[in-house]
Protein backbone atom coordinates (compact mmCIF):
# COMPACT_ATOMS: atom_id res chain seq x y z
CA UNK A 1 -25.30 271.31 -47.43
CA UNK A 2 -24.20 270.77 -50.98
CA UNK A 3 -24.33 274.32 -52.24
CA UNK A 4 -22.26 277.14 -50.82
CA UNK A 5 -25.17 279.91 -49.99
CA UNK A 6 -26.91 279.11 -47.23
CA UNK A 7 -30.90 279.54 -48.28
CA UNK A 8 -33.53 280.70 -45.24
CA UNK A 9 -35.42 278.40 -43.57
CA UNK A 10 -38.06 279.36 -45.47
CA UNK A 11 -36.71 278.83 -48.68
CA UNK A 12 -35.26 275.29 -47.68
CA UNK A 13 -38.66 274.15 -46.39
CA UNK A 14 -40.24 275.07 -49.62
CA UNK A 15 -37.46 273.89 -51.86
CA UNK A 16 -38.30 270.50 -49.88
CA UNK A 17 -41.84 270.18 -50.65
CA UNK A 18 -40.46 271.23 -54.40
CA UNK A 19 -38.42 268.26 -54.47
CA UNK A 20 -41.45 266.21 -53.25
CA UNK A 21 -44.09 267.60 -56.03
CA UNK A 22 -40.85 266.27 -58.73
CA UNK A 23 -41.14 263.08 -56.73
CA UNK A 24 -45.16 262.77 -57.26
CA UNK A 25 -44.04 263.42 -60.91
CA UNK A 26 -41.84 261.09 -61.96
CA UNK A 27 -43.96 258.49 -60.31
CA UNK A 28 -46.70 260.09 -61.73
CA UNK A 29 -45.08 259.71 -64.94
CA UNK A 30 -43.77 256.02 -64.27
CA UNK A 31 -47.07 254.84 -63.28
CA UNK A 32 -49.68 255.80 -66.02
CA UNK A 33 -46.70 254.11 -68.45
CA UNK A 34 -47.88 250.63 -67.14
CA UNK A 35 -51.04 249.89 -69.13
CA UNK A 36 -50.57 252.62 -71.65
CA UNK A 37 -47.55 251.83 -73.28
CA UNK A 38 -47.87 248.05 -74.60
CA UNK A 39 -51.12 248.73 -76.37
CA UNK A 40 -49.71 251.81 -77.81
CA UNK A 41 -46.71 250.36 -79.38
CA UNK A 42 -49.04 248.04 -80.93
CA UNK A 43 -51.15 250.26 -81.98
CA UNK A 44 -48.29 251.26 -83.96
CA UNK A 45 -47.54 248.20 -85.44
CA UNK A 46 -44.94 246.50 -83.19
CA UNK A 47 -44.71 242.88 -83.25
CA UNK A 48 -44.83 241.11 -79.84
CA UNK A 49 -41.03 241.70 -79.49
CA UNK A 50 -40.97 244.83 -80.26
CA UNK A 51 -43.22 245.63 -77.92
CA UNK A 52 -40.97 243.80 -75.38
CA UNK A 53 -38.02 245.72 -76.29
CA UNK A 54 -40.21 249.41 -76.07
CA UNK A 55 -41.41 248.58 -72.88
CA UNK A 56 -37.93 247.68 -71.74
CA UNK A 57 -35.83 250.36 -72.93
CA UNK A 58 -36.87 252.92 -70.70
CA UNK A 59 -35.89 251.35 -67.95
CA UNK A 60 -32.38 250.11 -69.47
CA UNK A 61 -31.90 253.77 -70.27
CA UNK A 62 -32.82 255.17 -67.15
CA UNK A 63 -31.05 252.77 -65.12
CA UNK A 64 -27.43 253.95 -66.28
CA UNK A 65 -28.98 257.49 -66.24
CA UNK A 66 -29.49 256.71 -62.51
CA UNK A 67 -25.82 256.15 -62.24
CA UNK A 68 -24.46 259.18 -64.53
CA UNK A 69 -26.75 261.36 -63.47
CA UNK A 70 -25.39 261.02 -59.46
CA UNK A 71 -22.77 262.10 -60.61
CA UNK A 72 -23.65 265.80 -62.36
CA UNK A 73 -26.04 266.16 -59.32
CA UNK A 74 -22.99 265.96 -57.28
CA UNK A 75 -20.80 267.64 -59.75
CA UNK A 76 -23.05 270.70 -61.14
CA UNK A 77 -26.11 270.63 -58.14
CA UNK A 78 -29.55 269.17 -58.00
CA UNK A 79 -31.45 272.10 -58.79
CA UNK A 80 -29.99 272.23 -63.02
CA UNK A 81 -30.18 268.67 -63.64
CA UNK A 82 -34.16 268.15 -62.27
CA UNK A 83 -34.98 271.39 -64.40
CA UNK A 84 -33.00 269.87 -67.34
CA UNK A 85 -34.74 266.39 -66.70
CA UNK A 86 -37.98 267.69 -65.80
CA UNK A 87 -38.08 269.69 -69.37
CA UNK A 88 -36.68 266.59 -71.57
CA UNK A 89 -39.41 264.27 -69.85
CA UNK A 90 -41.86 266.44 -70.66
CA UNK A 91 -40.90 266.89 -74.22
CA UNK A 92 -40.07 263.13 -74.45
CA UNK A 93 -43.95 262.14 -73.62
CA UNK A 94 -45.72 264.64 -75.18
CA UNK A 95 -43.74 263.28 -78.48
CA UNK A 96 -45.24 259.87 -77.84
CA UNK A 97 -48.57 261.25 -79.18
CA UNK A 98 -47.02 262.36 -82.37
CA UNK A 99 -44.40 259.41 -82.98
CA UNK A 100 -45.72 257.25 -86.51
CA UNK A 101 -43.90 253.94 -86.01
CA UNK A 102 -42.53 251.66 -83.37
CA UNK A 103 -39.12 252.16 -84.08
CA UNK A 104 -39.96 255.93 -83.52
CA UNK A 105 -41.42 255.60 -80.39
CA UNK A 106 -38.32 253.04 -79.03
CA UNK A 107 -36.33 256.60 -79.50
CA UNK A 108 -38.52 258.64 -77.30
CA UNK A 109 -38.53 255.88 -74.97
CA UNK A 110 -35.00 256.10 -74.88
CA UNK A 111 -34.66 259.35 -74.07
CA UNK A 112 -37.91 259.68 -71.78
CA UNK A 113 -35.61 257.01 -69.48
CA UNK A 114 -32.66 258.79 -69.99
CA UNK A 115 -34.22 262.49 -69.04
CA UNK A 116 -36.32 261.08 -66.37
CA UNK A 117 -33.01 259.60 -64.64
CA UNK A 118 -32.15 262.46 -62.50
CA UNK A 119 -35.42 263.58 -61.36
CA UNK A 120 -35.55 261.43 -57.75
CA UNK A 121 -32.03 261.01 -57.04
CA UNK A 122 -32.21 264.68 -56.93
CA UNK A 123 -35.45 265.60 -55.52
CA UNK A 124 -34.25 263.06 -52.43
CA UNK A 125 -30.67 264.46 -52.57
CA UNK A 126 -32.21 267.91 -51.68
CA UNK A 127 -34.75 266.80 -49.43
CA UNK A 128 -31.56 265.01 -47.61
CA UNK A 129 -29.24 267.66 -47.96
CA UNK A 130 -31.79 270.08 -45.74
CA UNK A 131 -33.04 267.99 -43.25
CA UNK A 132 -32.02 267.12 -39.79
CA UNK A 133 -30.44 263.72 -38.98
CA UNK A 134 -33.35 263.24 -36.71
CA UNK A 135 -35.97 264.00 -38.70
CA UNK A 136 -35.09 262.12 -41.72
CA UNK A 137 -36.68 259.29 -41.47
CA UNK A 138 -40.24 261.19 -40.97
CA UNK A 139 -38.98 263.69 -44.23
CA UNK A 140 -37.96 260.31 -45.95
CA UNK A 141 -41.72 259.10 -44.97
CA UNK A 142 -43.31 262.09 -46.13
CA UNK A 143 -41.47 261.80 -49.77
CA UNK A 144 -41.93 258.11 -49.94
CA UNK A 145 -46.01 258.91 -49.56
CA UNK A 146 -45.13 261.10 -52.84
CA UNK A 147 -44.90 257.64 -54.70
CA UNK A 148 -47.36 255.60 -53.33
CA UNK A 149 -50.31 258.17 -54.04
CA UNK A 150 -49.70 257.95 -58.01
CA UNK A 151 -49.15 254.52 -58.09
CA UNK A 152 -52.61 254.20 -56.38
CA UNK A 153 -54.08 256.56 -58.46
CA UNK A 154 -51.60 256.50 -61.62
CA UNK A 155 -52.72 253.19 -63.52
CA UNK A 156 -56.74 253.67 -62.57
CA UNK A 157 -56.45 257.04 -64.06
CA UNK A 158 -54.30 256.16 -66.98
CA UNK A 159 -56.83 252.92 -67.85
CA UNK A 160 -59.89 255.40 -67.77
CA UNK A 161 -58.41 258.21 -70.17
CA UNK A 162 -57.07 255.19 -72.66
CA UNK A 163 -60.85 253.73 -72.71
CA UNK A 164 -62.54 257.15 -73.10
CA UNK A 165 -59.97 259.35 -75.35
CA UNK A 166 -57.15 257.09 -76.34
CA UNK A 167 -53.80 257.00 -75.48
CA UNK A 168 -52.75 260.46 -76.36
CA UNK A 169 -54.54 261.84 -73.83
CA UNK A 170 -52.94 260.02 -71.10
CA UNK A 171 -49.25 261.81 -72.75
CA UNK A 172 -50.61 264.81 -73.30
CA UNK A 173 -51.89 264.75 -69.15
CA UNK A 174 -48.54 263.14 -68.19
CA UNK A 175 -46.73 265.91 -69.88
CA UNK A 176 -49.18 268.55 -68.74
CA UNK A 177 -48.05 267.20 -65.01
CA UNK A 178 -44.54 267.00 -65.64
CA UNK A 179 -44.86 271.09 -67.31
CA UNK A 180 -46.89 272.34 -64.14
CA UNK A 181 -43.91 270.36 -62.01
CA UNK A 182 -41.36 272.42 -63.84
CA UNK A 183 -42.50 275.73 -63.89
CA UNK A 184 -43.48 275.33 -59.91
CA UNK A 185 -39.97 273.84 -59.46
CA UNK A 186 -37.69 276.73 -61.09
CA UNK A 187 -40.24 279.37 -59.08
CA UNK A 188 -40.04 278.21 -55.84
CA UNK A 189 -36.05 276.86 -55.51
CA UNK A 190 -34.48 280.57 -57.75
CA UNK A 191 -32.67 280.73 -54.56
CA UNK A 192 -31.24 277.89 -54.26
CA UNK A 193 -27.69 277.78 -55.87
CA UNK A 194 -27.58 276.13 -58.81
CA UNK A 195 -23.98 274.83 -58.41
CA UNK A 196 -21.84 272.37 -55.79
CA UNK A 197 -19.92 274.44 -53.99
CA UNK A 198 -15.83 273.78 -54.42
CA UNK A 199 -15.77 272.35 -50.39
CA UNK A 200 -18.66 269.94 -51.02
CA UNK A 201 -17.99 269.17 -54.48
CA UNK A 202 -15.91 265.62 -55.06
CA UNK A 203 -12.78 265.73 -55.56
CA UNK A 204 -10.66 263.70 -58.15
CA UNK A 205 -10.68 260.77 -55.40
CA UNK A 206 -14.14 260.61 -54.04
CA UNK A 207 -15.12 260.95 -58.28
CA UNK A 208 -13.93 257.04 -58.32
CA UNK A 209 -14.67 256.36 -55.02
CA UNK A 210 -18.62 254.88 -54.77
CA UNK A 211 -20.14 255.70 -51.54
CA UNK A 212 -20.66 252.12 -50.67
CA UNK A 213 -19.93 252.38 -46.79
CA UNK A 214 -22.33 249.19 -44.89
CA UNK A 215 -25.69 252.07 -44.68
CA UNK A 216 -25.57 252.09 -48.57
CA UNK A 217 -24.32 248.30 -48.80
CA UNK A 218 -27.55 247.66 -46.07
CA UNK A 219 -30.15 249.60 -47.42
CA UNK A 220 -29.18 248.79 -51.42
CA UNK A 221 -29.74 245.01 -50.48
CA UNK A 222 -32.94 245.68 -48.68
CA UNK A 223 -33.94 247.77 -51.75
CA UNK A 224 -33.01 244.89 -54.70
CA UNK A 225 -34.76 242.53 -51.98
CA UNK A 226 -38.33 244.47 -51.73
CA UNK A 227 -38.19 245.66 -55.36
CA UNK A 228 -38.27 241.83 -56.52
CA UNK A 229 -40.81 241.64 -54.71
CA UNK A 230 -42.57 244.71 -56.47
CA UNK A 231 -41.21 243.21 -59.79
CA UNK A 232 -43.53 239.84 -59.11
CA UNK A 233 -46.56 241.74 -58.01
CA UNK A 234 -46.54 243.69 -61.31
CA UNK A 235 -45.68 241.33 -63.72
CA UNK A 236 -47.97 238.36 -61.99
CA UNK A 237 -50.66 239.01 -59.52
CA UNK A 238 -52.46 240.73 -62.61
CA UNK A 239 -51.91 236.79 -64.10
CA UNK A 240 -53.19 235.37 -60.96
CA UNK A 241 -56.20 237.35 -60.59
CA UNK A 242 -57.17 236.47 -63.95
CA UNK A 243 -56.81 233.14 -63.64
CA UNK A 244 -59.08 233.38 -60.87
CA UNK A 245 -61.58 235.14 -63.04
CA UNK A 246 -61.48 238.61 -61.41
CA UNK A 247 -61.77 241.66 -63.21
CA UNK A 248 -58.99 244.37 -64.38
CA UNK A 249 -60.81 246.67 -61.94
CA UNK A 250 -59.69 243.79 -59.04
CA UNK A 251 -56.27 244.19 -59.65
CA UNK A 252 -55.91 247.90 -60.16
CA UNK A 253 -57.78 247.61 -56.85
CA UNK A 254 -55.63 245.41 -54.96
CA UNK A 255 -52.70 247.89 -56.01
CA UNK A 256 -54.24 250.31 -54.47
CA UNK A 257 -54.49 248.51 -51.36
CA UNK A 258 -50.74 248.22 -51.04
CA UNK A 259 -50.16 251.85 -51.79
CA UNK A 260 -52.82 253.04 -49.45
CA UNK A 261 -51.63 250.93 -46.52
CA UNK A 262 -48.11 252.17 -47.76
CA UNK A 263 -48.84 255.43 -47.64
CA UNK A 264 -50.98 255.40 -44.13
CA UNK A 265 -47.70 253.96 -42.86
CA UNK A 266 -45.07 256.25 -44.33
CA UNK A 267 -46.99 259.75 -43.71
CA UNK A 268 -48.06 258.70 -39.89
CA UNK A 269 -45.74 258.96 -37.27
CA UNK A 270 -45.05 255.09 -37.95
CA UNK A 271 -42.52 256.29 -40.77
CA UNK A 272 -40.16 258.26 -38.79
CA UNK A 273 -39.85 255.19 -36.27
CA UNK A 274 -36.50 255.19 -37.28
CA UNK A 275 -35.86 258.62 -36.18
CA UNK A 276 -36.88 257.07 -32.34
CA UNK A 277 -35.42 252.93 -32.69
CA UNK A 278 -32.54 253.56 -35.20
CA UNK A 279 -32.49 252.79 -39.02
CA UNK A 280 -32.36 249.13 -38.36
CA UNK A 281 -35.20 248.01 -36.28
CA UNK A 282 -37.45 249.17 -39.30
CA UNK A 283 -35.52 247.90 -42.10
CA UNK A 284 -35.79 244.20 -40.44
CA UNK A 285 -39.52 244.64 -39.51
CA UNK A 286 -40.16 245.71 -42.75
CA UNK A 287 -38.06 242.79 -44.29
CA UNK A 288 -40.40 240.04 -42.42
CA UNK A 289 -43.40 241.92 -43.51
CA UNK A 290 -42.92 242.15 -47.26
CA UNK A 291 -41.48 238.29 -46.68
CA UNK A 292 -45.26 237.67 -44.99
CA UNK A 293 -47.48 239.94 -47.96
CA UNK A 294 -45.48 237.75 -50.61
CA UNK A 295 -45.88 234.04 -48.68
CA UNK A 296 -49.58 234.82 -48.23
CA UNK A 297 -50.12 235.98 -51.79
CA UNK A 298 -48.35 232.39 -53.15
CA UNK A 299 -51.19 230.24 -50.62
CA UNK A 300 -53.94 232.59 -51.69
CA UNK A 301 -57.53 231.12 -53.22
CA UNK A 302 -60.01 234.29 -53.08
CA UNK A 303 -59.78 237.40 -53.53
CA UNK A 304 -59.84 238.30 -49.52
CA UNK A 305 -56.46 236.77 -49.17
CA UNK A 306 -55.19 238.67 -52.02
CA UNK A 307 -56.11 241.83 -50.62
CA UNK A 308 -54.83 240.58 -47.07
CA UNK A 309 -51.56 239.81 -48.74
CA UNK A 310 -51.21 243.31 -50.36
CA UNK A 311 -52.16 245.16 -47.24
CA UNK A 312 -49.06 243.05 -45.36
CA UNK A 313 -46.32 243.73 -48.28
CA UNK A 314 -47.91 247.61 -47.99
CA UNK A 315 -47.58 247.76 -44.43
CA UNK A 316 -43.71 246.43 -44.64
CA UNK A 317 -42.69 248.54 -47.73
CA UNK A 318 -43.97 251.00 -45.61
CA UNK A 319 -41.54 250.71 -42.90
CA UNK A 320 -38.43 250.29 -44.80
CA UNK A 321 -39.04 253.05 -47.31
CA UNK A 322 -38.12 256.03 -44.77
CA UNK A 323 -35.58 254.08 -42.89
CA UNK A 324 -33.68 253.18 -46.58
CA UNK A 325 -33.67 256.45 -48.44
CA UNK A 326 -32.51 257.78 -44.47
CA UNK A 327 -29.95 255.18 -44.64
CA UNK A 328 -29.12 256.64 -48.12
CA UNK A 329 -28.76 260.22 -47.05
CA UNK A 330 -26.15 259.24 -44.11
CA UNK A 331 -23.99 256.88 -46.51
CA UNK A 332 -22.24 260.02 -47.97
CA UNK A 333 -21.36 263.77 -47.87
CA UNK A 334 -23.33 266.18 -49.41
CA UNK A 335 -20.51 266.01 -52.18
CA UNK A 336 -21.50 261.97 -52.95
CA UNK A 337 -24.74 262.09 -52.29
CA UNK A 338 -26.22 262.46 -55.59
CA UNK A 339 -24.11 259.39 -56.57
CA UNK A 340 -25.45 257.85 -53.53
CA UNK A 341 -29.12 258.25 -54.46
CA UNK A 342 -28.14 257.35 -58.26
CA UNK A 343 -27.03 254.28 -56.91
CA UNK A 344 -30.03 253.31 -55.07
CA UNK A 345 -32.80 253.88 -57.88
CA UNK A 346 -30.70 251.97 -60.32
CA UNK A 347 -31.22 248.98 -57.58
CA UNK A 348 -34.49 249.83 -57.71
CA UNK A 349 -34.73 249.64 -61.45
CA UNK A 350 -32.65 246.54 -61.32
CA UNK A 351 -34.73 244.74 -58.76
CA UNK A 352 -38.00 245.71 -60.61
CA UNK A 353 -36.76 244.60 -63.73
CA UNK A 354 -35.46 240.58 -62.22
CA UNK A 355 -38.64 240.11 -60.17
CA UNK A 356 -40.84 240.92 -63.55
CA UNK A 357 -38.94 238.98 -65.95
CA UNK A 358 -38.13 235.94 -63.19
CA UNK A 359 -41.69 235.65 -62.51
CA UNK A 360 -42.43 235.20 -66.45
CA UNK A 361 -39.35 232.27 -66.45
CA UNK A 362 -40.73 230.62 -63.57
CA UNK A 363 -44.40 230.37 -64.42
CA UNK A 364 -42.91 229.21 -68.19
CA UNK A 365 -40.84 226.26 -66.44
CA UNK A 366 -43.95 225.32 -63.77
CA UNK A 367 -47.16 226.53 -65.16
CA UNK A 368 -49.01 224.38 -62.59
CA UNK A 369 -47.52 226.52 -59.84
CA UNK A 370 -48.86 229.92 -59.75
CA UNK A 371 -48.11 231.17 -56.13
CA UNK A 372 -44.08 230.06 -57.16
CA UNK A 373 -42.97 233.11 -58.26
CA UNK A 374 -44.38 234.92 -54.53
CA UNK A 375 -43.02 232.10 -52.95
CA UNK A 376 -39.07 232.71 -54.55
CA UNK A 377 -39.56 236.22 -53.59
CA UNK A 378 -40.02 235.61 -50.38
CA UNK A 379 -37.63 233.49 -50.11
CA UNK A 380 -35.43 236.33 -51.44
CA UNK A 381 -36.37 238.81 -48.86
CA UNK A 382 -35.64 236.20 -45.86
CA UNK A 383 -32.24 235.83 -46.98
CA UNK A 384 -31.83 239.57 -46.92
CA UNK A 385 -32.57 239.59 -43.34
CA UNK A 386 -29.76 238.07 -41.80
CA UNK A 387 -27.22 239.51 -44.07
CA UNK A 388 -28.50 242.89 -43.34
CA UNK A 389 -28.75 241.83 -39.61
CA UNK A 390 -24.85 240.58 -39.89
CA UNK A 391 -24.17 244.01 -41.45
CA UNK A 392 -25.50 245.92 -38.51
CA UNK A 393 -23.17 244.60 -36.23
CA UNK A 394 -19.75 245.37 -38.46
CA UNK A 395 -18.40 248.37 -36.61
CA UNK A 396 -18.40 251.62 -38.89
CA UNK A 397 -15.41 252.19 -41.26
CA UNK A 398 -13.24 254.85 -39.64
């Protein structure tokens, strides 16, 4: 454990299902961003690049948060940072209701990424910290559910309170979330201690030193691999289903598909298979599955296929979810692992961020071929299967 008092059992269990209610939060807060933010910067005024560069920011921002913000969890202890974070979110989107011009709102973007940056690196890095190597992947499961259930219910929810009240209401529920999250979260972990201990903190090495050991190297590639894929889906199904004349209601739909079959998957006893068969076996099976959703979303004609597509890439995100973030906790000490989990949502920000914009430069270059963009994602996962397989078999670093 990362902290030097040891908490009861009690305590830890709850201060686990804390760090799970920040994790519904910051996806919470992630996923009603998607269709409220564009209109709402031009609302504002923004001209078409403008609102490019809003949208974008956050996720620039809170992609080197992810990486700085390892570090103070590791250096000063989950539970100040999430409180800290949890309070300047808040703040952050409740001022998006109030902001007067675009440039204005760019700001609070800014800072909304750069707040919300150490929420799940710690809220994992505690849920890791108190767990038992064999249960991890079915406590990895259970916090991976955390994010599929608002983005199945985030962007429905968010595109019903836009059409009926306007944007502000979706920030002033988003903040309302993020408040109840932070009150609940400094109640229920006051005994946790608030700072690394001396013997688990870094020293002046390990502050240098990135855990990168072949679990981190394995399940960051896996990670950049599936969140391209994720990348795609958001930026470009929406396009496809369109183009096939289906309604907005369609695609929020076939979202939730994927989320639903990712969460059935994740909170079953299917997501701590890799507590039973080893990190590995999951991360590989989950690797051909997302491979499969994305192939048979590039062939697909009607709707059915679509939905058959998203249930496959649910089913393998599914599966590799537990068995990465596990892979995550085991790459480092107590001491690194804040840095550890830093690392691996900046992939994820990073992999979300090439798979949109990718999509948008391939459908530019061949607008004839619509399923191309599902079809270079694929390709993408594949080739992360053998080197993750090759990876495997290096013997650990002594």
């Amino acid at each position: 454990m990362a902290t030097g008092a040891t908490p009861s059992n009690g305590v830890a269990r709850h201060s686990i299902w804390a760090a799970r209610l920040v994790v519904f939060a910051a996806f919470f807060d992630l996923f009603v961003q998607f269709p409220t933010m564009a209109p709402h910067a031009r609302n504002l005024g923004a001209s078409a690049t403008l609102v490019g560069i809003v949208v974008a920011v956050y996720s620039i921002t809170n992609l080197f948060g992810n990486l700085g913000a390892g570090f103070v969890l590791d250096r000063w202890g989950r539970r100040g940072p999430i409180i800290t974070g949890l309070a300047i979110t808040a703040l952050a989107v409740l001022s998006y209701a109030f902001v007067q011009s675009p440039e204005q709102l760019l700001v609070a973007r800014a800072i909304h990424g750069i707040g919300a940056a150490a929420l799940t690196p710690g809220a994992f890095s505690i849920i890791g910290d108190w767990v038992a190597s064999d249960q991890r992947g079915r406590a990895m499961g259970l916090a991976g559910a955390m994010i599929a259930i608002p983005a199945m219910i985030g962007p429905p929810a968010a595109g019903i309170l836009r059409d009926a009240w306007g944007a502000d209401s979706v920030f002033f529920l988003d903040s309302l979330v993020l408040g109840v999250t932070l009150l609940a979260f400094v109640a229920v972990t006051r005994q946790l201690p608030s700072r690394v201990s001396r013997s688990d903190a870094p020293d002046d090495a390990a502050e240098i030193s990135l855990p990168m050991g072949r679990t981190m190297i394995s399940a960051s590639i896996t990670l950049f691999a599936v969140t391209v894929g994720v990348g795609v889906l958001v930026a470009h199904l929406p396009l496809v289903l369109e183009s096939q004349g289906e309604s907005a209601a369609r695609s929020g739909f076939s979202f939730a598909i994927f989320a639903l079959v990712a969460i059935l998957v994740m909170a079953s006893p299917i997501g701590g298979a890799s507590d039973r068969f080893g990190r590995f076996v999951p991360l590989l099976g989950g690797l051909a599955g997302v491979a499969a959703g994305l192939a048979v979303l590039g062939i697909a004609e009607s709707y059915g296929v679509i939905a058959a597509g998203m249930a496959v890439f649910g089913l393998g995100y599914g599966l590799i979810f537990p068995a990465a973030t596990a892979l995550v906790t085991e790459s480092a000490g107590p001491g690194r692992r804040g840095m550890a989990f830093g690392i691996f949502y900046a992939v994820y920000s990073l992999g979300v961020a090439i798979g949109s914009a990718g999509s948008g430069r391939l459908v530019g270059l061949y607008q004839d071929s619509m399923g191309l963009p599902f079809f270079v994602s694929a390709v993408i996962v594949l080739v992360a299967v053998p080197i993750v397989g090759v990876i495997r078999r290096q013997p650990a670093a002594r």
